[in-house]
C-alpha atoms as a PDB file:
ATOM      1  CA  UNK A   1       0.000   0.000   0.000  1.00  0.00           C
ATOM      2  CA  UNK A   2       1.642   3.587  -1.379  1.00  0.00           C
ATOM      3  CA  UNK A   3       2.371   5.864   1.917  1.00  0.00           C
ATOM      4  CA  UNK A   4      -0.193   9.162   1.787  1.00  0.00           C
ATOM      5  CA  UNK A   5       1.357  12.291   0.720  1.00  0.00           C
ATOM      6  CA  UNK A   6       1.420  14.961   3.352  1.00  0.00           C
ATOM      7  CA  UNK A   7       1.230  18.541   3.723  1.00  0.00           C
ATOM      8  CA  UNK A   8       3.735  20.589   5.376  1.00  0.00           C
ATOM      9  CA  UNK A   9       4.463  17.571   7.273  1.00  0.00           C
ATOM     10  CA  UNK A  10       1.533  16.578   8.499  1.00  0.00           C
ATOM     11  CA  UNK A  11      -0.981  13.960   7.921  1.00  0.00           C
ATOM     12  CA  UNK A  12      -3.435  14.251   4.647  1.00  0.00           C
ATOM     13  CA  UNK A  13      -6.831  15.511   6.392  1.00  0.00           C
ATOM     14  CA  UNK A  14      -9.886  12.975   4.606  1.00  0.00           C
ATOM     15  CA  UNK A  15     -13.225  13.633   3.848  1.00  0.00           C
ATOM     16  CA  UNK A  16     -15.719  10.538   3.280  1.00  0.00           C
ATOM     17  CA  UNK A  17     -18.150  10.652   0.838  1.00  0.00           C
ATOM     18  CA  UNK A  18     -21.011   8.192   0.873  1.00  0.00           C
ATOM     19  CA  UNK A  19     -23.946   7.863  -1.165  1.00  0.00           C
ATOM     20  CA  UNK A  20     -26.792   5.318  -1.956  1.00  0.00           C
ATOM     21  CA  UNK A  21     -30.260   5.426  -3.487  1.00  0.00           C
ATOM     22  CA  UNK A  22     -32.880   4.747  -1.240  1.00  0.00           C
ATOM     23  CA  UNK A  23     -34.751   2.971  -4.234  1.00  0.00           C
ATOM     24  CA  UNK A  24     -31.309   0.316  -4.051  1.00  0.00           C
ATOM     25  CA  UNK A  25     -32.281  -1.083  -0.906  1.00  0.00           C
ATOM     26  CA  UNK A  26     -29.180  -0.255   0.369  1.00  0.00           C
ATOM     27  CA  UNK A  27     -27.764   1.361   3.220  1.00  0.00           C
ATOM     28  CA  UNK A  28     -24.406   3.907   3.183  1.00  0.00           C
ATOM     29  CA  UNK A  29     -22.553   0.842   6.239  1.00  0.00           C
ATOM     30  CA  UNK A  30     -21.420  -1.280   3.517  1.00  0.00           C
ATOM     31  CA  UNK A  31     -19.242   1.777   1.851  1.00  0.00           C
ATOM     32  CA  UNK A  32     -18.156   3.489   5.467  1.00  0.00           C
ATOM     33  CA  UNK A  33     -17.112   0.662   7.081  1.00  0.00           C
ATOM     34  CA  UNK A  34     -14.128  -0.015   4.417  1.00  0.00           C
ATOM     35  CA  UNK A  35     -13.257   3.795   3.849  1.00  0.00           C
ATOM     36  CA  UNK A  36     -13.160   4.669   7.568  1.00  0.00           C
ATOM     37  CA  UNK A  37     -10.846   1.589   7.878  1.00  0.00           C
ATOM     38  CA  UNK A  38      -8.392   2.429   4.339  1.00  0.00           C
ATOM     39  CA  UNK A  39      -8.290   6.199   6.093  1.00  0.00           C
ATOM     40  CA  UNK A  40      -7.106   4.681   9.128  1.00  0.00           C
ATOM     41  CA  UNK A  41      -4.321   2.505   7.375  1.00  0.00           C
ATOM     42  CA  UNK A  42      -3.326   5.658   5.161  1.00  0.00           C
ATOM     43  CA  UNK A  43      -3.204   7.692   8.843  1.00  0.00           C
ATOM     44  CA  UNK A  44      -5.055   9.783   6.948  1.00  0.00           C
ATOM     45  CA  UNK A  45      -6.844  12.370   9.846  1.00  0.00           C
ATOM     46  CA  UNK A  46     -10.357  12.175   9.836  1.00  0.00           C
ATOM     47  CA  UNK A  47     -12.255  15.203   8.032  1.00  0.00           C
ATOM     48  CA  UNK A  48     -15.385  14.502   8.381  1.00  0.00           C
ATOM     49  CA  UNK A  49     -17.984  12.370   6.727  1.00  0.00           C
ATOM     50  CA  UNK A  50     -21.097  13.816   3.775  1.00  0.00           C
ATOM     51  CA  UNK A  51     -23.846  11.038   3.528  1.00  0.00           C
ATOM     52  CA  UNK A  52     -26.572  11.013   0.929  1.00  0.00           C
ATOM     53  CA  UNK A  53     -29.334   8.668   1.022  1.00  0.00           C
ATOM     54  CA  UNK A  54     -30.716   9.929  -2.935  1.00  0.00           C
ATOM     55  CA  UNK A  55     -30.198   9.678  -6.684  1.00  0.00           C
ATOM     56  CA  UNK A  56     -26.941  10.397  -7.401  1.00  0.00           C
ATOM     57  CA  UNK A  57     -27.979  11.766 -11.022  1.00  0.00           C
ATOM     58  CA  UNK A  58     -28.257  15.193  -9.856  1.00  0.00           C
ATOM     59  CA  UNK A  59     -25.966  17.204  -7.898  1.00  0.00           C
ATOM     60  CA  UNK A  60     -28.108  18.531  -5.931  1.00  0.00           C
ATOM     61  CA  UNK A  61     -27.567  16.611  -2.765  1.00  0.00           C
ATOM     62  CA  UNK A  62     -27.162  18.337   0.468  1.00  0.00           C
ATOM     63  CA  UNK A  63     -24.449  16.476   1.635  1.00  0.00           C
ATOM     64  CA  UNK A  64     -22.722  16.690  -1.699  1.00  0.00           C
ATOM     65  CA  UNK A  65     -23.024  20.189  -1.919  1.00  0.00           C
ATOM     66  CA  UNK A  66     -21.966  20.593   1.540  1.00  0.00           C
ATOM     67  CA  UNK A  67     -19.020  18.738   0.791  1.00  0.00           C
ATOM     68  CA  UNK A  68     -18.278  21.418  -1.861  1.00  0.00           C
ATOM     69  CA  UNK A  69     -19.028  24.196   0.133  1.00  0.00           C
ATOM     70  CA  UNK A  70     -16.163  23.044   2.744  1.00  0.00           C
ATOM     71  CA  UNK A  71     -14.137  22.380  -0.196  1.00  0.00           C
ATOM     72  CA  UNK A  72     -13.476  25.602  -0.937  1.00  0.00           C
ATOM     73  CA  UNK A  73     -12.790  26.540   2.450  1.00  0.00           C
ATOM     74  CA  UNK A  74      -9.728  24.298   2.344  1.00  0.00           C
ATOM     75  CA  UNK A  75     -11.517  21.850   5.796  1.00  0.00           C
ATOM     76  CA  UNK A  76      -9.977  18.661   4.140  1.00  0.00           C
ATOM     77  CA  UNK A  77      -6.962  18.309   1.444  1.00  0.00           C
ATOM     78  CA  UNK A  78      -8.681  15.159  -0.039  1.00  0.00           C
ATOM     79  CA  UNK A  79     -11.981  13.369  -0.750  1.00  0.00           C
ATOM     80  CA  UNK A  80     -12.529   9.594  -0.355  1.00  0.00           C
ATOM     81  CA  UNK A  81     -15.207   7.920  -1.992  1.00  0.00           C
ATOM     82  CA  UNK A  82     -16.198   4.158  -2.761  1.00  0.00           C
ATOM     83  CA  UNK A  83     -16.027   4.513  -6.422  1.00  0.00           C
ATOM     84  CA  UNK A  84     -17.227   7.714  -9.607  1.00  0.00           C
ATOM     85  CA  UNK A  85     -20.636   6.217  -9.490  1.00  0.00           C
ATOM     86  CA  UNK A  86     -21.247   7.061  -5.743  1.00  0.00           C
ATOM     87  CA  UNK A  87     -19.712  10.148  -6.275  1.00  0.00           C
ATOM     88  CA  UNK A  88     -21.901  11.111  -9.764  1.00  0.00           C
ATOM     89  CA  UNK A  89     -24.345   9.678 -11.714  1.00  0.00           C
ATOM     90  CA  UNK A  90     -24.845  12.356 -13.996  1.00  0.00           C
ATOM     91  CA  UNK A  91     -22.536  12.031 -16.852  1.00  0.00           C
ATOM     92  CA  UNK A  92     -19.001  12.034 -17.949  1.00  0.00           C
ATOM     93  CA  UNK A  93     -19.328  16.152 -18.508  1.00  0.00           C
ATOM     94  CA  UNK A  94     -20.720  16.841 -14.991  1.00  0.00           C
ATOM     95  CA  UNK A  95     -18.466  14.128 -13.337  1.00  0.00           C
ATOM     96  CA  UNK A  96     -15.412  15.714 -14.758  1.00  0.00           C
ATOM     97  CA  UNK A  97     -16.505  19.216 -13.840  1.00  0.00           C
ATOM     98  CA  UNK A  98     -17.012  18.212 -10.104  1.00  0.00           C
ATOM     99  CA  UNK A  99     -13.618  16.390 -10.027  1.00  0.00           C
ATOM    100  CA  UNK A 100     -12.077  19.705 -11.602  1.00  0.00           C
ATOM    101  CA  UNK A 101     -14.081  21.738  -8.898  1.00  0.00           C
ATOM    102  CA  UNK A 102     -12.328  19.615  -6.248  1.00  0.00           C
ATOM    103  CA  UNK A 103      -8.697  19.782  -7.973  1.00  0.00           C
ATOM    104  CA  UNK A 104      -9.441  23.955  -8.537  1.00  0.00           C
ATOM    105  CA  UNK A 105     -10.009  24.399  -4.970  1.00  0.00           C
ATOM    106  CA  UNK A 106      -7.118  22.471  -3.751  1.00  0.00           C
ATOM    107  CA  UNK A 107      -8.132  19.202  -2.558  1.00  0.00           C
ATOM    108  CA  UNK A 108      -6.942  16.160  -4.031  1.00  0.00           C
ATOM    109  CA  UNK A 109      -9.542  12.855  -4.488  1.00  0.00           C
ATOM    110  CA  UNK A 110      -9.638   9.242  -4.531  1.00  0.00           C
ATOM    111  CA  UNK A 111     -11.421   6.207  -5.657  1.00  0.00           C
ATOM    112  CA  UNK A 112     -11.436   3.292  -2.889  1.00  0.00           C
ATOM    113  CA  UNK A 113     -12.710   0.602  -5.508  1.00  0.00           C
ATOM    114  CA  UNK A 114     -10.494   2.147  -8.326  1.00  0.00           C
ATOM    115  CA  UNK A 115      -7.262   2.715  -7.686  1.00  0.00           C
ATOM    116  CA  UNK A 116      -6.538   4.401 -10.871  1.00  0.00           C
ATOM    117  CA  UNK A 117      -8.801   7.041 -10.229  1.00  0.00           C
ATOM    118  CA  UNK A 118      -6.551   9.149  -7.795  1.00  0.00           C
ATOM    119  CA  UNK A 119      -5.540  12.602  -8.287  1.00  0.00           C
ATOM    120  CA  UNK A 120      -2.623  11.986  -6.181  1.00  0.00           C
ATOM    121  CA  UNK A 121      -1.383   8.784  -7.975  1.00  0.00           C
ATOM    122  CA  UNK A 122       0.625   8.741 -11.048  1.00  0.00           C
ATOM    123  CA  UNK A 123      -2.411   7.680 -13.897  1.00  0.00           C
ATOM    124  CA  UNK A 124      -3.744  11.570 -12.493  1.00  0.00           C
ATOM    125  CA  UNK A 125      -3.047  13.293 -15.939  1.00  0.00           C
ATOM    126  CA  UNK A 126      -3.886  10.016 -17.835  1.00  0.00           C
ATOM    127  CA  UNK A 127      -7.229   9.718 -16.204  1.00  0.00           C
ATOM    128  CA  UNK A 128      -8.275  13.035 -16.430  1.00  0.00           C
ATOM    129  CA  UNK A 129      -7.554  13.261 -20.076  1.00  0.00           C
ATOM    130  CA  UNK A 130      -9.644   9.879 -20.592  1.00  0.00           C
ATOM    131  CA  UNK A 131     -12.165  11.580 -18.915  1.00  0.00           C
ATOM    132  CA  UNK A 132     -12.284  14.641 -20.966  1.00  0.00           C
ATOM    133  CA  UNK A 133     -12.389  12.789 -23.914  1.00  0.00           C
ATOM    134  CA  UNK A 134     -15.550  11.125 -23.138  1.00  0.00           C
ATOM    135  CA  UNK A 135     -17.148  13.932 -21.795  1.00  0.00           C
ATOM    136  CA  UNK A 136     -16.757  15.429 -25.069  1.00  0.00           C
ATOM    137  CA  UNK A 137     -18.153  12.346 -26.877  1.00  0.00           C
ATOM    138  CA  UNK A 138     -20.966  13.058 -24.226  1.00  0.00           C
ATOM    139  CA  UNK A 139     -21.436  16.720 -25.663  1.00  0.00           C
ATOM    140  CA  UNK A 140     -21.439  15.683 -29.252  1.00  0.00           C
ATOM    141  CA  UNK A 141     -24.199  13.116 -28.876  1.00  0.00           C
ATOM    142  CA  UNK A 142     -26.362  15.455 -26.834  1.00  0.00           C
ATOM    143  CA  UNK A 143     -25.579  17.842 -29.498  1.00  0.00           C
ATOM    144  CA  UNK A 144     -26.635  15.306 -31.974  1.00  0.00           C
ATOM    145  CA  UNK A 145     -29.662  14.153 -30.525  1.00  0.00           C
ATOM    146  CA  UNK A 146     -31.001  18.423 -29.658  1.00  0.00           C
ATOM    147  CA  UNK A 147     -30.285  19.065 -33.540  1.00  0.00           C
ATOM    148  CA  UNK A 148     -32.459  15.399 -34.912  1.00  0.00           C
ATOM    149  CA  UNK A 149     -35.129  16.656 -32.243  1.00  0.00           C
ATOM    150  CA  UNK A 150     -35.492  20.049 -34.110  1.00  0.00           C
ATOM    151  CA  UNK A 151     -34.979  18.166 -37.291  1.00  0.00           C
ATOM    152  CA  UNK A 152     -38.042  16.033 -36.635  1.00  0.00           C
ATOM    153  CA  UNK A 153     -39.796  18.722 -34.804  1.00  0.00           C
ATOM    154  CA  UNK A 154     -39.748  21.061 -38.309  1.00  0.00           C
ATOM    155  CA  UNK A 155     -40.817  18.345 -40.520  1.00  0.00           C
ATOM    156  CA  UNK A 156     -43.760  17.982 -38.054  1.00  0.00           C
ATOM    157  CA  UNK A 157     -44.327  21.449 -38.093  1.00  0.00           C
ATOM    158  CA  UNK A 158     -44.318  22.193 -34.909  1.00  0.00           C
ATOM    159  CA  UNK A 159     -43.430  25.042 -33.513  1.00  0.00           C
ATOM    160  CA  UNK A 160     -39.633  25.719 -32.299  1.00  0.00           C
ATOM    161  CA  UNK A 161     -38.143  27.852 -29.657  1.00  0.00           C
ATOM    162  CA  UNK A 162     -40.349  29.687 -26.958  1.00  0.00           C
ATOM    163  CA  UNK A 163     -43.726  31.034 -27.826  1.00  0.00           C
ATOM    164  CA  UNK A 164     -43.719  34.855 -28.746  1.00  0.00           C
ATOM    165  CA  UNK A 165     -44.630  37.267 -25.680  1.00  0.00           C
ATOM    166  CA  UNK A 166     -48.345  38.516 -27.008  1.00  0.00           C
ATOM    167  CA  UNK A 167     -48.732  42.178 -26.300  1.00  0.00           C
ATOM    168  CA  UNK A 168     -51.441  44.161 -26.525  1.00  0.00           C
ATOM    169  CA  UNK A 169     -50.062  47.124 -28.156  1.00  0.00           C
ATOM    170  CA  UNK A 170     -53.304  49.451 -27.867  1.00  0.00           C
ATOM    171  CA  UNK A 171     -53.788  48.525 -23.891  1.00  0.00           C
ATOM    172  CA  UNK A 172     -49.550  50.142 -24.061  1.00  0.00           C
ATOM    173  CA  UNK A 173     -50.396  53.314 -25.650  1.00  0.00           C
ATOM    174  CA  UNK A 174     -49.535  56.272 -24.286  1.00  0.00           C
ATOM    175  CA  UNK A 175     -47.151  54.902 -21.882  1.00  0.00           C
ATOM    176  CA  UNK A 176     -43.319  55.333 -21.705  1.00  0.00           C
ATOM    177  CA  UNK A 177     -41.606  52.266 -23.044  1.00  0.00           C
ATOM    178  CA  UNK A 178     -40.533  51.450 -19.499  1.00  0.00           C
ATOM    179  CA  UNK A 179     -43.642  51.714 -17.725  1.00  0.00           C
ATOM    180  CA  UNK A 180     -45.342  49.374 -20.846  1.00  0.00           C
ATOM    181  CA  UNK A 181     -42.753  46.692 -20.502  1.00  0.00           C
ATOM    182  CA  UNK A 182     -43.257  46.301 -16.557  1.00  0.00           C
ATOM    183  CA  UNK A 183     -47.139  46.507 -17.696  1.00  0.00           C
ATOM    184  CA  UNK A 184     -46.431  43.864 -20.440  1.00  0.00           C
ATOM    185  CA  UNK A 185     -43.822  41.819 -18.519  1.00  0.00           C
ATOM    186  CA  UNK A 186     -41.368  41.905 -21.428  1.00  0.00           C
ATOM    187  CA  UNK A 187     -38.370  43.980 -21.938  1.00  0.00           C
ATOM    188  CA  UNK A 188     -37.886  47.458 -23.281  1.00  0.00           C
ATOM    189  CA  UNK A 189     -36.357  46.544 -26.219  1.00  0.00           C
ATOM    190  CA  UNK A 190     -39.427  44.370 -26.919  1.00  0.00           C
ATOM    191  CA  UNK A 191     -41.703  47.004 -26.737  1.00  0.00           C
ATOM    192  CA  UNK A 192     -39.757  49.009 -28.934  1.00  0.00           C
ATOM    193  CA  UNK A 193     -39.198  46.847 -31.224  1.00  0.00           C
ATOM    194  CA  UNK A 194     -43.453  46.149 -31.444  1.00  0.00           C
ATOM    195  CA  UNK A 195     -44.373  49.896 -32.057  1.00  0.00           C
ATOM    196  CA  UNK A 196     -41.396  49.816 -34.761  1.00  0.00           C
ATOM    197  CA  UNK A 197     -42.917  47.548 -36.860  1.00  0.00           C
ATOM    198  CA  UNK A 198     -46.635  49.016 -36.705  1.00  0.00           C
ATOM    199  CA  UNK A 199     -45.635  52.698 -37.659  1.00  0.00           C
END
């Protein structure tokens, strides 16, 4: 087992991150019981621990977004978690971006299930290109699949984009073009842009 890096000679302060979907039938034991114990063998010193019980396809997780929160204010140097899909579910683009997020503000993270995915081993630079890559292949084929969806939508003739604002231009008259957009709910330029094309 590699010795833990330190920082300014201490030891590496650890942050546990946990997280299982309640619709799994699982509970968060099974993934704290080994990390607790791998922090103990790195003498890692114990940072705290962020638990989600929810979907992990959103980041909006209070305990995730805790985690972030004390991220930035430098209360651990690295994250632990039991492996990317506990940490995100939402992609290859939004996993990268919250791995970047960590690396930005200065905390390093690890994988307990992959070893390979640790910012502090040597496949770092590798993995985080890998990554990359398929986030852009991610981009591309939600790209793809947004233009086919217009595509099909046009042939259909359906509408596409937002609705126009309808405004009553002769409920507006007489008012100053601020006044009618707060009346209207649109924007200034809007309203201008309506009694341009009637004179």
């Amino acid at each position: 087992m590699p010795a833990p890096a330190a920082t300014s000679g201490r030891a590496l302060r650890a942050a546990i991150y946990a997280r299982v979907s309640t619709r799994e039938g699982q509970d968060t034991s099974n993934q704290l019981r080994p990390l607790r114990e791998f922090a103990a063998a790195m003498n890692y010193e114990p940072a705290g621990e962020y638990i989600d019980t929810e979907s992990g396809g959103t980041s909006d997780r209070p305990a995730f977004r805790r985690m972030f929160e004390d991220a930035r204010l430098r209360r651990f140097d690295l994250v632990l978690f039991w492996s990317l899909d506990r940490l995100s579910r939402e992609g290859a683009y939004a996993t990268l971006e919250h791995l970047r997020n960590l690396t930005a503000a200065g905390v390093d993270w690890r994988s307990y299930t992959e070893q390979y995915l640790d910012s502090t081993g040597l496949f770092r630079d590798a993995i985080i290109s890998i990554l990359a890559t398929l986030a852009r292949q991610e981009r591309i084929r939600i790209q793809e699949r947004t233009r086919a969806g217009i595509d099909r939508a046009r042939k259909e003739g359906k509408p596409i984009g937002r609705p126009a604002h309808v405004v009553d231009l002769h409920k507006l008259e007489g008012l100053a073009p601020l006044e009618a957009a707060k009346l209207a709910g649109v924007s200034v330029a809007t309203i201008r842009r309506r009694r341009a094309a009637t004179v």
